[in-house]
Protein backbone atom coordinates (compact mmCIF):
# COMPACT_ATOMS: atom_id res chain seq x y z
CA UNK A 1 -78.78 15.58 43.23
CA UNK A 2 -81.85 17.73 42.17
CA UNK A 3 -85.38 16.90 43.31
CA UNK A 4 -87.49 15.64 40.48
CA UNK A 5 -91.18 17.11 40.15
CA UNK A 6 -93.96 14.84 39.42
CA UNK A 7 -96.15 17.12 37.43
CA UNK A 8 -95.48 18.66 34.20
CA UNK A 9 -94.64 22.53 34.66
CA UNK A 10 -95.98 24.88 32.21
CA UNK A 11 -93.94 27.68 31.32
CA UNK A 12 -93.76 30.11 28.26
CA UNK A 13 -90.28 29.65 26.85
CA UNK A 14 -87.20 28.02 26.25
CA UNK A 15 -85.36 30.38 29.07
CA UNK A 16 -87.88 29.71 31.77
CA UNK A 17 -87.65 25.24 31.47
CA UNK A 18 -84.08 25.69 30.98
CA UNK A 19 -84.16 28.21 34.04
CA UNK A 20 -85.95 25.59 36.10
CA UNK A 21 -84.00 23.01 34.70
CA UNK A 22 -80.75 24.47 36.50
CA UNK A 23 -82.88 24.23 39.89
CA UNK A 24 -85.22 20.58 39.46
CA UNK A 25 -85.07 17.79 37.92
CA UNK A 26 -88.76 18.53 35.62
CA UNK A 27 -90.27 18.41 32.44
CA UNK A 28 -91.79 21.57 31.03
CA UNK A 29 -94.72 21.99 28.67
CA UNK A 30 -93.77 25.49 26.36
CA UNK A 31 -96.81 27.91 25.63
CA UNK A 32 -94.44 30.06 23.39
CA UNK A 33 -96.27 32.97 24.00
CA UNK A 34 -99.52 34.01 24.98
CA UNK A 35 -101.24 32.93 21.80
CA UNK A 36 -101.49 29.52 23.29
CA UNK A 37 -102.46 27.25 20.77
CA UNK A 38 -104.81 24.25 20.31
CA UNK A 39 -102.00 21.28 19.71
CA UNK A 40 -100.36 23.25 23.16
CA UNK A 41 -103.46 22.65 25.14
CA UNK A 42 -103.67 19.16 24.12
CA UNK A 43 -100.72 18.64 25.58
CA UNK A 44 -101.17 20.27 28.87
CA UNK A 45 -104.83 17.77 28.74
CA UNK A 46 -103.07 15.16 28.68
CA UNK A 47 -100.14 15.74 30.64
CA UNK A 48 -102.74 16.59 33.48
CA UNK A 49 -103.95 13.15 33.23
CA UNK A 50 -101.43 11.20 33.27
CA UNK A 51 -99.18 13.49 35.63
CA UNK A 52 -100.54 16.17 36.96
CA UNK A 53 -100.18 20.27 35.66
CA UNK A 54 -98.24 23.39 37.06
CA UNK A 55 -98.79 26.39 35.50
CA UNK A 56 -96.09 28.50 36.24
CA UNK A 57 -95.87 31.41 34.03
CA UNK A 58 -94.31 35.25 34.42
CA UNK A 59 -95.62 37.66 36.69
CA UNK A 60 -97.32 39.56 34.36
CA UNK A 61 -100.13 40.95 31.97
CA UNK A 62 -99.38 38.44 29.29
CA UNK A 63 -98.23 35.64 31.99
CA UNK A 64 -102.02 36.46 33.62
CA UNK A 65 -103.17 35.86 30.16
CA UNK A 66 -101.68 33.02 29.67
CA UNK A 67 -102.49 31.19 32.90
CA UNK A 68 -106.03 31.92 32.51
CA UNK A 69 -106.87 30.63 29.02
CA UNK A 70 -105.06 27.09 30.29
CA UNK A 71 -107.18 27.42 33.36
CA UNK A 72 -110.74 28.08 31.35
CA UNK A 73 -109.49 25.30 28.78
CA UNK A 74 -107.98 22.88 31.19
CA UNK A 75 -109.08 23.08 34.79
CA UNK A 76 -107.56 21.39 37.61
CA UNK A 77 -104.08 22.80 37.06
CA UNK A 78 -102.24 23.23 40.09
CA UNK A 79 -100.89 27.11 39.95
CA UNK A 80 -97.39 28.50 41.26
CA UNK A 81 -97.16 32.20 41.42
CA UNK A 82 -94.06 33.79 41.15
CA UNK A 83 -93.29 37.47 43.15
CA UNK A 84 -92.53 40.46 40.67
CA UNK A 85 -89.79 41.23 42.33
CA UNK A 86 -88.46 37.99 42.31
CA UNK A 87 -88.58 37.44 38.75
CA UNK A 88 -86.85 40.95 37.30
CA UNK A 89 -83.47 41.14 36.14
CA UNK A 90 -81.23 44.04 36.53
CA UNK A 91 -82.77 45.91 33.81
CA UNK A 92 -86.30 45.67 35.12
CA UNK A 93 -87.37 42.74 32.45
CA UNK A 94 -89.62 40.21 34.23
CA UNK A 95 -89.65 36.02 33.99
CA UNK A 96 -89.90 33.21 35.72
CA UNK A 97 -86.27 32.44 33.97
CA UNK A 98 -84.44 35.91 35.77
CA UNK A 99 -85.92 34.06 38.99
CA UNK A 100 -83.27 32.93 41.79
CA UNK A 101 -83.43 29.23 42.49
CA UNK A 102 -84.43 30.20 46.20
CA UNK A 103 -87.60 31.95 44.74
CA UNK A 104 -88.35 29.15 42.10
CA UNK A 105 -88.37 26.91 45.17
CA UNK A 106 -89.99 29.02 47.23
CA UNK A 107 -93.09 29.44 44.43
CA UNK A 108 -93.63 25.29 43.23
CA UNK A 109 -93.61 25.09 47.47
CA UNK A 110 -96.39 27.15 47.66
CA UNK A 111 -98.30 25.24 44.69
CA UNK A 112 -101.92 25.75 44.86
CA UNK A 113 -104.71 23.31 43.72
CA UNK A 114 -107.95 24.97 42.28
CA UNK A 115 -111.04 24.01 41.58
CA UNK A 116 -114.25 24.40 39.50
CA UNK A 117 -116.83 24.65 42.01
CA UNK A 118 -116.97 25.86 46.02
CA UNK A 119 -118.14 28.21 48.45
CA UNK A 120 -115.41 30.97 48.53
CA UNK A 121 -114.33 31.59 52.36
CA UNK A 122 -113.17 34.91 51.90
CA UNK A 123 -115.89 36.86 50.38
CA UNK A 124 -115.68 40.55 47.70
CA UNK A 125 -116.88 42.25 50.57
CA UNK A 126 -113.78 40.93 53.19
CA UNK A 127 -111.79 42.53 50.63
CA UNK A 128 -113.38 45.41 50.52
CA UNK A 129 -113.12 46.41 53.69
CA UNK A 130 -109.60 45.00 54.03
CA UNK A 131 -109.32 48.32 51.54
CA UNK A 132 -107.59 46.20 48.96
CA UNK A 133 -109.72 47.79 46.08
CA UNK A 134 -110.31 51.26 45.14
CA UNK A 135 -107.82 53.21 48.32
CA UNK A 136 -105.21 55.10 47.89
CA UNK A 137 -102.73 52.25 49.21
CA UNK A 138 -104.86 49.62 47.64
CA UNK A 139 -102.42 48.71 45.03
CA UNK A 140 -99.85 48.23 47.52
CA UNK A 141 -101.47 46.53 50.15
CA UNK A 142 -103.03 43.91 47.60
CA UNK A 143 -99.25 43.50 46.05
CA UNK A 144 -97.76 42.63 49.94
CA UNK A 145 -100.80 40.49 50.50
CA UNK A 146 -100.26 38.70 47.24
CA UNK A 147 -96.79 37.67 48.44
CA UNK A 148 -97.88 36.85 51.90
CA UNK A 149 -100.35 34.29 50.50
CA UNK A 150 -97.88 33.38 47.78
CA UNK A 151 -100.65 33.56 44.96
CA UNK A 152 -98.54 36.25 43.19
CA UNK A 153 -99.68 39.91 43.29
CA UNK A 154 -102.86 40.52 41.57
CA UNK A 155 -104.96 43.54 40.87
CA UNK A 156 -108.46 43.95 41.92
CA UNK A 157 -110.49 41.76 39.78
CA UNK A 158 -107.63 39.42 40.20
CA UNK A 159 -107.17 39.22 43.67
CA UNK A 160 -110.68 38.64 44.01
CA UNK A 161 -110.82 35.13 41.52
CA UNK A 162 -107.72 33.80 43.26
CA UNK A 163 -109.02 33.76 46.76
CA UNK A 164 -111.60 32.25 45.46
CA UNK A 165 -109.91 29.73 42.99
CA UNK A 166 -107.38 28.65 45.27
CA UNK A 167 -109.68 28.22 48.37
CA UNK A 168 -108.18 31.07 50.79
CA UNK A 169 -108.80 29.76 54.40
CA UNK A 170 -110.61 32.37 56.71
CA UNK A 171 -108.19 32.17 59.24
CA UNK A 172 -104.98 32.26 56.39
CA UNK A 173 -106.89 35.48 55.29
CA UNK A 174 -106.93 36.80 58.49
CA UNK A 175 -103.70 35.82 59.72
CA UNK A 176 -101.64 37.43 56.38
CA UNK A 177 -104.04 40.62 57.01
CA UNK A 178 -102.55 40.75 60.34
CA UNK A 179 -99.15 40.77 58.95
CA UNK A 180 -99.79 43.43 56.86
CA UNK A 181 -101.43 45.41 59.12
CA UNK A 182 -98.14 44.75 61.37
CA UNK A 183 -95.63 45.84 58.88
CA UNK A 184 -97.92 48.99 57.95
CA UNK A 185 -97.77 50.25 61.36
């Protein structure tokens, strides 16, 4: 018997709702692309009111893309972030629909709720000095972090809006920080 999601998930094709299909019991809102259009966002509007939003798009430039013009034209979507290497396939191609069931579990777990307005906990300059920007091993570090706070694995500028969006907790900052450092050593 599969579990059956109260929110609307959106997703940007056929292959990822049939995808999650095989793992929940959900309806799925289809950007077709990143040229998300007005009728599209309607939708998602209205879903949100009535049931509540999950944007849950690919792990990429174009997925990023996506996800934020929802997010600027209909805030208060909850967000599930999907691992790169979660979501590729044996030739390297990336999607939430190449995903395991484990890991599409595993992300709409780890949903986050953002908001418009708050004092971020986790500041530019904690990230700075966590030498997640601009280092040599900045890239990497930011990518492991990403997955340690489940919020997907962001670059700079990225990484920077999501603590922020999704309300990063001082202490789950600090305590995925001391993983990495951990691992690292």
């Amino acid at each position: 018997m599969q579990k059956r999601l109260k929110e609307v998930i959106v997703v940007e094709g056929r292959d990822d709702t049939t995808r999650l299909q095989e793992v929940f019991n959900v309806d799925t809102i289809e950007t077709n692309g990143s040229a998300v259009n007005e009728q599209t966002l309607q939708r998602i509007e209205k879903a949100l009111e009535r049931r509540g939003v999950i944007v849950f798009t690919d792990p990429d430039f174009p997925g990023d893309r996506i996800r934020a013009r929802i997010n600027e034209r209909v805030p208060g979507c909850k967000q599930a972030y999907l691992p790169r290497a979660d979501a590729k396939d044996k030739r390297g191609k990336i999607g939430v629909e190449h995903a395991s069931p484990q890991a599409i579990e595993r992300a709409l777990a780890a949903v986050y709720e953002t908001e418009e307005v708050h004092v971020a906990e986790v500041t530019r300059d904690m990230i700075l000095a966590a030498d997640l920007i601009g280092g040599p091993s900045a890239s990497s570090r930011r990518r492991r972090l990403g997955q340690l706070l489940a919020i997907g694995e962001p670059n700079a500028k990225q990484l920077v809006k999501r603590v922020a969006s999704i309300r990063i907790t001082k202490e789950e900052w600090d305590a995925a920080l001391r993983q990495l450092e951990e691992e690292q050593d």
